[in-house]
PDB file of N, CA and C in Angstrom:
ATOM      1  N   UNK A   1     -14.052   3.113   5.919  1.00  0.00           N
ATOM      2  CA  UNK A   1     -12.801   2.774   5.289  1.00  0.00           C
ATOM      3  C   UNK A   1     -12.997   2.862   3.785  1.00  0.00           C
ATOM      4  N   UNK A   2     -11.844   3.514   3.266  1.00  0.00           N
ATOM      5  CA  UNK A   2     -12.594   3.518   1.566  1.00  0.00           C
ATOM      6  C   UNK A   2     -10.773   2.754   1.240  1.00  0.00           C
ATOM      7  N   UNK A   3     -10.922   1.705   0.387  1.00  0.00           N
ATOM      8  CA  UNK A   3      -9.764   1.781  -0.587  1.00  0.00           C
ATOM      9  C   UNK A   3      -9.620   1.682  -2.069  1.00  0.00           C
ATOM     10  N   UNK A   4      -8.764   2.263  -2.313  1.00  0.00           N
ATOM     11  CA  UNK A   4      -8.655   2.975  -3.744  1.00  0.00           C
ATOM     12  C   UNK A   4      -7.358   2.016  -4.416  1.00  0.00           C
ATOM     13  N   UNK A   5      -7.471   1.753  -5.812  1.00  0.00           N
ATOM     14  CA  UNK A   5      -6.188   1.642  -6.573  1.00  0.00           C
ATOM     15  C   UNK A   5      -6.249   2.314  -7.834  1.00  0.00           C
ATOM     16  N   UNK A   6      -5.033   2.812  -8.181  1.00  0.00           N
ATOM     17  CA  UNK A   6      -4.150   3.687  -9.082  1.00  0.00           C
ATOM     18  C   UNK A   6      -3.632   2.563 -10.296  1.00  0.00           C
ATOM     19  N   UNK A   7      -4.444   1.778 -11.136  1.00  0.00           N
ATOM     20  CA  UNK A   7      -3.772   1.332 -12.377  1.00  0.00           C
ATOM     21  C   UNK A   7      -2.356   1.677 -13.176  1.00  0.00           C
ATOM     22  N   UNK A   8      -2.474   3.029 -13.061  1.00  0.00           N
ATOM     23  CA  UNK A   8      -1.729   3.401 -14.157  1.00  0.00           C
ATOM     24  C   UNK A   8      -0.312   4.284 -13.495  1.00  0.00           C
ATOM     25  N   UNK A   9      -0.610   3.837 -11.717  1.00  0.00           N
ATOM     26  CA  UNK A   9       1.181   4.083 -11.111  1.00  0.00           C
ATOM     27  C   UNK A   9       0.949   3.148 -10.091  1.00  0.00           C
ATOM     28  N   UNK A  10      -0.118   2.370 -10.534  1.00  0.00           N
ATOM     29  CA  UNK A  10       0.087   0.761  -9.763  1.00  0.00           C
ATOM     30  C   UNK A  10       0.386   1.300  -7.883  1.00  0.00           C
ATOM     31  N   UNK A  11      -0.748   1.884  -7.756  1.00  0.00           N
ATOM     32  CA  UNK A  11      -0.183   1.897  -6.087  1.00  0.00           C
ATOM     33  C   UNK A  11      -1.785   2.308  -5.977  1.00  0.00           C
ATOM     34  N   UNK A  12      -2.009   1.384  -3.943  1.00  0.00           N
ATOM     35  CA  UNK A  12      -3.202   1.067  -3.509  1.00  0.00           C
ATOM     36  C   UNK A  12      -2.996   2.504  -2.167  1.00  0.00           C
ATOM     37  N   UNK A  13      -4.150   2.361  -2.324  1.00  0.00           N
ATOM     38  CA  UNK A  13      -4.189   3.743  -0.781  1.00  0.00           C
ATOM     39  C   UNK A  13      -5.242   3.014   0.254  1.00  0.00           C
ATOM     40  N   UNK A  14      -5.397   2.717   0.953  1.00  0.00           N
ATOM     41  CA  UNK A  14      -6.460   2.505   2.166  1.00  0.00           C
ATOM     42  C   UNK A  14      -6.459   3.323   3.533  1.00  0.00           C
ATOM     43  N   UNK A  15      -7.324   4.429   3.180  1.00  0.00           N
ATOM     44  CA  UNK A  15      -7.675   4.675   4.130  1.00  0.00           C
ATOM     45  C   UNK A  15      -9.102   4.462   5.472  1.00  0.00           C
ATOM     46  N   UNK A  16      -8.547   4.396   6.531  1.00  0.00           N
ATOM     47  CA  UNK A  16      -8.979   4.106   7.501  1.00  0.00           C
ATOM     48  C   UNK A  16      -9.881   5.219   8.064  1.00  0.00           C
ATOM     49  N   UNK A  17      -9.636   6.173   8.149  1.00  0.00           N
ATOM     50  CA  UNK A  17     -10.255   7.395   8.899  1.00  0.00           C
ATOM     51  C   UNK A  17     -11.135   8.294   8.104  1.00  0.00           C
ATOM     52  N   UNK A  18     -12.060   8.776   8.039  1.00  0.00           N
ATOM     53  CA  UNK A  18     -12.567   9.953   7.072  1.00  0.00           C
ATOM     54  C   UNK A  18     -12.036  10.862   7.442  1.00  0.00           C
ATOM     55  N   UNK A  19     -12.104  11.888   6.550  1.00  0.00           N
ATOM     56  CA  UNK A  19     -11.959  13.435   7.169  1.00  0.00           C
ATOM     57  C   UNK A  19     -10.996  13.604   7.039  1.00  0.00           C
ATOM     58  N   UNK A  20     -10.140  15.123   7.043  1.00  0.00           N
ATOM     59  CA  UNK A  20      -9.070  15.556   6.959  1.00  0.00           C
ATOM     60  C   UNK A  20      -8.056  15.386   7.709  1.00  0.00           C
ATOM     61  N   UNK A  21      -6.933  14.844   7.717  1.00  0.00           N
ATOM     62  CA  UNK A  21      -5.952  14.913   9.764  1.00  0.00           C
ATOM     63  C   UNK A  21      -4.994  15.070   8.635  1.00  0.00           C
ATOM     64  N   UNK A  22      -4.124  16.088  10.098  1.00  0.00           N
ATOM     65  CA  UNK A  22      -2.689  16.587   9.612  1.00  0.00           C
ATOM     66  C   UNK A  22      -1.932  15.181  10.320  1.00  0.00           C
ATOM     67  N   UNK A  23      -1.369  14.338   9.403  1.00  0.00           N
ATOM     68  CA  UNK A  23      -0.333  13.558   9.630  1.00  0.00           C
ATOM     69  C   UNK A  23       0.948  13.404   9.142  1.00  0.00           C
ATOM     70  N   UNK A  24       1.848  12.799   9.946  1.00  0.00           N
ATOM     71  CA  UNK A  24       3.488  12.142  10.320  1.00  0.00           C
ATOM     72  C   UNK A  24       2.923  11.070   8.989  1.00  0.00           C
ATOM     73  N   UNK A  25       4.246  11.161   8.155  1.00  0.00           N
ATOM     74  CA  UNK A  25       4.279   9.285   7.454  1.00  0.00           C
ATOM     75  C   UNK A  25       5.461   8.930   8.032  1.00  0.00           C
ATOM     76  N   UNK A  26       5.157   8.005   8.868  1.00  0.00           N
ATOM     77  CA  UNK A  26       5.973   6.721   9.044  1.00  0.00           C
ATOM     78  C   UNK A  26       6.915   6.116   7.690  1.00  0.00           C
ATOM     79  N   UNK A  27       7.573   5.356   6.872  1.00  0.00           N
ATOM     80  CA  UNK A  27       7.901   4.419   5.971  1.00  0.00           C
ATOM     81  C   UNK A  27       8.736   3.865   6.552  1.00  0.00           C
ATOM     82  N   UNK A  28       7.872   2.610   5.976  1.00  0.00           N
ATOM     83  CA  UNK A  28       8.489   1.308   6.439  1.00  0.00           C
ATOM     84  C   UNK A  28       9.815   0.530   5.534  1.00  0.00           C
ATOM     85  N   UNK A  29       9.299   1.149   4.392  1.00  0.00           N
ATOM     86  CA  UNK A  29      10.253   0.834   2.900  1.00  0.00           C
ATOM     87  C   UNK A  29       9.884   1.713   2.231  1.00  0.00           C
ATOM     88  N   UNK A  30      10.649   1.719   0.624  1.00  0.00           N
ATOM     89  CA  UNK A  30      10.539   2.151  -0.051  1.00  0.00           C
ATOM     90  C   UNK A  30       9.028   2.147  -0.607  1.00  0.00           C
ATOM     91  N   UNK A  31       8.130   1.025  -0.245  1.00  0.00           N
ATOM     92  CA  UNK A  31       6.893   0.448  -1.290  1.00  0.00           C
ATOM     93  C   UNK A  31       6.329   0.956  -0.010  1.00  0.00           C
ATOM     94  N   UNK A  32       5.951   1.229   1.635  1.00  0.00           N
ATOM     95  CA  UNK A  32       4.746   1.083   2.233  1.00  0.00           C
ATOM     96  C   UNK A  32       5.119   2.248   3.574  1.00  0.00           C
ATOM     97  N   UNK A  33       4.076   3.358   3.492  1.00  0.00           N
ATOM     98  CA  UNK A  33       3.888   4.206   3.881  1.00  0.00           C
ATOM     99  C   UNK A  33       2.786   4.311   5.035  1.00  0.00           C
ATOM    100  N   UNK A  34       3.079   4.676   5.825  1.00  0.00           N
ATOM    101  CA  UNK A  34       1.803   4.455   7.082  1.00  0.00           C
ATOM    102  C   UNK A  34       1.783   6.066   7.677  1.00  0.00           C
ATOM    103  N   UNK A  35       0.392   6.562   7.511  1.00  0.00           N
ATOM    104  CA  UNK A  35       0.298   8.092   7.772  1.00  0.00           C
ATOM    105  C   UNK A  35      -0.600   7.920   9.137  1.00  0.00           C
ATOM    106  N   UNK A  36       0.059   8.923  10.300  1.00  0.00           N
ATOM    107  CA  UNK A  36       0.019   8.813  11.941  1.00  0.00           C
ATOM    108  C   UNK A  36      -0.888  10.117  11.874  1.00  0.00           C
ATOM    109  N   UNK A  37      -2.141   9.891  12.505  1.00  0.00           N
ATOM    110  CA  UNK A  37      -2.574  11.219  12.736  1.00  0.00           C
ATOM    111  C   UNK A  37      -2.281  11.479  14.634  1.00  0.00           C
ATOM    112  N   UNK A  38      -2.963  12.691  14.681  1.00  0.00           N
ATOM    113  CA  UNK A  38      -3.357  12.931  16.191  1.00  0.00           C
ATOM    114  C   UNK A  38      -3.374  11.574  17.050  1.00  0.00           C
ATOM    115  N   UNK A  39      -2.734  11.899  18.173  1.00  0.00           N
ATOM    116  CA  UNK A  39      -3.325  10.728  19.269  1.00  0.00           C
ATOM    117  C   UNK A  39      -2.391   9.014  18.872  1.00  0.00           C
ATOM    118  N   UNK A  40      -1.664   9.372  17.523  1.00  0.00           N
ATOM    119  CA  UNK A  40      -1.018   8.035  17.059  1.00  0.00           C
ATOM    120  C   UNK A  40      -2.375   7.169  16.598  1.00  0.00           C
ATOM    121  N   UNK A  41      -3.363   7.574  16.159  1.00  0.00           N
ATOM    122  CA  UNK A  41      -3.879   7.253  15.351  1.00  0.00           C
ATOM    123  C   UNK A  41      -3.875   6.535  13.606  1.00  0.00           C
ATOM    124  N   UNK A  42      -3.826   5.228  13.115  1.00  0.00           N
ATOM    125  CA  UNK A  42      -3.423   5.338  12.088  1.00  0.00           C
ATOM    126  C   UNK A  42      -4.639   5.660  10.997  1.00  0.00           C
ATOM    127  N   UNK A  43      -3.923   6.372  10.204  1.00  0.00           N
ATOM    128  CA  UNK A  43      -5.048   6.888   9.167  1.00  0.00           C
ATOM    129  C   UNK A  43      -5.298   6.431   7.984  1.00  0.00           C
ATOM    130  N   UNK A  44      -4.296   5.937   7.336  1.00  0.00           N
ATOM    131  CA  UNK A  44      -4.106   5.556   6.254  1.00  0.00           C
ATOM    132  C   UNK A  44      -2.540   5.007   5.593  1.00  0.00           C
ATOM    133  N   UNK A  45      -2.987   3.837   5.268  1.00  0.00           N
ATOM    134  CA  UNK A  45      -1.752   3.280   4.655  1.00  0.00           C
ATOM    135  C   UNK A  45      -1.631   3.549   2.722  1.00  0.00           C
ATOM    136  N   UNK A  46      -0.116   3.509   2.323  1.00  0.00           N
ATOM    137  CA  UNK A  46      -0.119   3.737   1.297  1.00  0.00           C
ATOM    138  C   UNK A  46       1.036   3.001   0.642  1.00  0.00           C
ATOM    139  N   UNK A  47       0.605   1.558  -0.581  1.00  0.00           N
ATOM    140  CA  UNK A  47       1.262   0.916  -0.920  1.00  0.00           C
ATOM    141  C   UNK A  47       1.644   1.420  -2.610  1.00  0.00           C
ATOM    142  N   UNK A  48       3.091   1.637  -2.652  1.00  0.00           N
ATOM    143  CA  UNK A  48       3.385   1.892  -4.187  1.00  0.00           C
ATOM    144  C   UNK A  48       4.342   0.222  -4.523  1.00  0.00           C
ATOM    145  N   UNK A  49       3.965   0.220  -5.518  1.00  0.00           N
ATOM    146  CA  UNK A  49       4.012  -1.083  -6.699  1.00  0.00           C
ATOM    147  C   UNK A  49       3.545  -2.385  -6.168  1.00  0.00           C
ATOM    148  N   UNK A  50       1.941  -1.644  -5.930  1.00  0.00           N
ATOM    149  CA  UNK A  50       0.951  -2.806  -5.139  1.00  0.00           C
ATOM    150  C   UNK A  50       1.141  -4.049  -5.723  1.00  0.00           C
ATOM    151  N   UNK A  51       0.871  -4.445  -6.463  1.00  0.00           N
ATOM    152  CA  UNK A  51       1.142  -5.778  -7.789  1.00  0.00           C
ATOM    153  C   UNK A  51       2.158  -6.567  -7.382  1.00  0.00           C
ATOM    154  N   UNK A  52       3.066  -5.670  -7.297  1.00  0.00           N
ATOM    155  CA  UNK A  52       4.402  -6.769  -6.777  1.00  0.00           C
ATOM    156  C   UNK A  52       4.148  -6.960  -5.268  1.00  0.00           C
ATOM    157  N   UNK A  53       4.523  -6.030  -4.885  1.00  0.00           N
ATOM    158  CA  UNK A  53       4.038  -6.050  -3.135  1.00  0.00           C
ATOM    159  C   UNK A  53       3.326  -7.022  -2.821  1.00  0.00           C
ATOM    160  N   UNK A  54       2.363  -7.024  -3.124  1.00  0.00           N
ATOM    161  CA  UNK A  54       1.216  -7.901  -2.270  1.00  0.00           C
ATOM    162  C   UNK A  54       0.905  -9.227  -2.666  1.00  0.00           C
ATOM    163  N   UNK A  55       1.894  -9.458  -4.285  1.00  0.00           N
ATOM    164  CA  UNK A  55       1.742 -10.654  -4.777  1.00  0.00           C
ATOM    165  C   UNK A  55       2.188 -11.277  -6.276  1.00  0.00           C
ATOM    166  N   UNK A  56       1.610 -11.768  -6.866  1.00  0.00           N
ATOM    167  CA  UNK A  56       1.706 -12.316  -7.918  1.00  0.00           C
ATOM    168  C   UNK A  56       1.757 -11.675  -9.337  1.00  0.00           C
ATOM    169  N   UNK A  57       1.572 -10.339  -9.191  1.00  0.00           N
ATOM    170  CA  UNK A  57       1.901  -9.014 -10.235  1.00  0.00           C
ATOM    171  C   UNK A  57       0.476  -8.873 -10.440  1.00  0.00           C
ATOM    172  N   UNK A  58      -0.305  -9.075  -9.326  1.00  0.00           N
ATOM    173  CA  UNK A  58      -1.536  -8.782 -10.069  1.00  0.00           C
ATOM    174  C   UNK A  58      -2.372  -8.409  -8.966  1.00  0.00           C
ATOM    175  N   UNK A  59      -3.125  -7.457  -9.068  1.00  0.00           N
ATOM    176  CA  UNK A  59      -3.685  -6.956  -7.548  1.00  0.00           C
ATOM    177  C   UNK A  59      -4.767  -8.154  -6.552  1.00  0.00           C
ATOM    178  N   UNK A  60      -4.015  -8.046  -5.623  1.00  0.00           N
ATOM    179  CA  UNK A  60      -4.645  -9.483  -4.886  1.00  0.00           C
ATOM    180  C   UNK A  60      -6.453  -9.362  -4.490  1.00  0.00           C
ATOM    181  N   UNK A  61      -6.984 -10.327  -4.495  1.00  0.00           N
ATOM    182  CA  UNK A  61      -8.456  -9.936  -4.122  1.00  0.00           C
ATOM    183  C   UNK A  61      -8.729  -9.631  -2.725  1.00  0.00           C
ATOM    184  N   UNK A  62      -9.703  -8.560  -1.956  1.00  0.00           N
ATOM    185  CA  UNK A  62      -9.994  -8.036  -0.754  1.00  0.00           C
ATOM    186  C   UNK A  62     -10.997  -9.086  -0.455  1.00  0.00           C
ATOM    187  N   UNK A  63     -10.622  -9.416   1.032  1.00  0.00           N
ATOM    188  CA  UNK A  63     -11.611 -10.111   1.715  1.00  0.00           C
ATOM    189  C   UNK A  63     -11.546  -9.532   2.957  1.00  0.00           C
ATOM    190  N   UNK A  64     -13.007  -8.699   3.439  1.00  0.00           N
ATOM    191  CA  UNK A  64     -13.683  -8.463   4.184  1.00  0.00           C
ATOM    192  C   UNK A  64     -14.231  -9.341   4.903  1.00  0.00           C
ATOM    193  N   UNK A  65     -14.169  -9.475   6.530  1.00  0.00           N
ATOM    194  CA  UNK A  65     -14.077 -10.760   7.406  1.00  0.00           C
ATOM    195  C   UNK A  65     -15.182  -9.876   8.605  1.00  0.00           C
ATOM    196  N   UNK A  66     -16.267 -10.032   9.154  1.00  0.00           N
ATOM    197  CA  UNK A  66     -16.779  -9.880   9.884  1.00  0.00           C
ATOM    198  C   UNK A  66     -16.775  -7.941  10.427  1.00  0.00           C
ATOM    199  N   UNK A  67     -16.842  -6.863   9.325  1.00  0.00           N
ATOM    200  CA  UNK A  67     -16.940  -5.609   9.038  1.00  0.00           C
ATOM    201  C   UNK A  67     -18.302  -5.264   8.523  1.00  0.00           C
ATOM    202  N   UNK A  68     -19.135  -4.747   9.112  1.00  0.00           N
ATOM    203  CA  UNK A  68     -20.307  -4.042   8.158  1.00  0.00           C
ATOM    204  C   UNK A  68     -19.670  -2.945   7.257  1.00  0.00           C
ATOM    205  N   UNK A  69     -20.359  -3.409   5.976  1.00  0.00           N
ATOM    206  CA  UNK A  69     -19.551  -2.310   5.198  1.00  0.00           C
ATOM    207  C   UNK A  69     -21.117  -2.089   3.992  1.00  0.00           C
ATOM    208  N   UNK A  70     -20.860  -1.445   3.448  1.00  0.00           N
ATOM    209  CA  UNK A  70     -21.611  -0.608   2.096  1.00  0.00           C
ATOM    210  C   UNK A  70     -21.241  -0.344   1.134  1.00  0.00           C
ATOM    211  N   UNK A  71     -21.222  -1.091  -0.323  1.00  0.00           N
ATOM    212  CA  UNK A  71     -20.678  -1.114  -1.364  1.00  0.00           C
ATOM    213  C   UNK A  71     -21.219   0.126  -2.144  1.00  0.00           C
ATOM    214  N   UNK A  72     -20.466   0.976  -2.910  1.00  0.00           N
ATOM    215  CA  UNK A  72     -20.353   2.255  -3.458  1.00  0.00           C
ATOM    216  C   UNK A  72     -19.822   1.859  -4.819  1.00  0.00           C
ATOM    217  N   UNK A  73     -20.771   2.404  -5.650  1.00  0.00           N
ATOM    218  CA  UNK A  73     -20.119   2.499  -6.864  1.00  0.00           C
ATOM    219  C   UNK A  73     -20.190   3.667  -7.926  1.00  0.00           C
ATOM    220  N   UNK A  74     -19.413   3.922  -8.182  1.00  0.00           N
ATOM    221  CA  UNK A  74     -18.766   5.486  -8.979  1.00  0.00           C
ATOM    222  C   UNK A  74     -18.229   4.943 -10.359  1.00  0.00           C
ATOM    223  N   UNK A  75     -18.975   5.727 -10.918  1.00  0.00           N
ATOM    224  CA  UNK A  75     -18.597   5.662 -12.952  1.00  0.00           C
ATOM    225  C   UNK A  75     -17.767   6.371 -13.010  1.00  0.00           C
ATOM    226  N   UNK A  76     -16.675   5.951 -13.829  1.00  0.00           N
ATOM    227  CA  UNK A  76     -15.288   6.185 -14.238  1.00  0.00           C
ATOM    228  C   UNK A  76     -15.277   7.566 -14.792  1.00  0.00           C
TER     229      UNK A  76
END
């Protein structure tokens, strides 16, 4: 799972799946996008004006709950 945010058009992407899939977007609203691959698979969600969306105008903190995961870090 990698997720990403966009500062500067304020919108979060999380995707779920690696790899390339030709997908359907679903929208749910104007702000939240859900991309369907093969099989109804979901692949990736996509929130525009995360800040407001998700909260307090300010991007909310991720908590990871019982996921093995591997922290990656990439210079700007």
């Amino acid at each position: 799972m990698k997720i990403s945010y966009d500062q500067e058009t304020d919108s979060l992407y999380i995707r779920l799946v690696d790899g390339y899939h030709e997908c359907r977007t679903l929208r749910l609203n104007d702000e939240i996008a859900l991309n369907i691959g093969a099989g109804e698979v979901l692949v990736s969600v996509e929130i525009l004006d995360a800040s407001l969306v998700l909260g307090s105008g300010q991007v909310p903190q991720v908590v990871l709950e019982n996921i093995p995961f591997q922290v990656v870090s990439t210079a700007a």
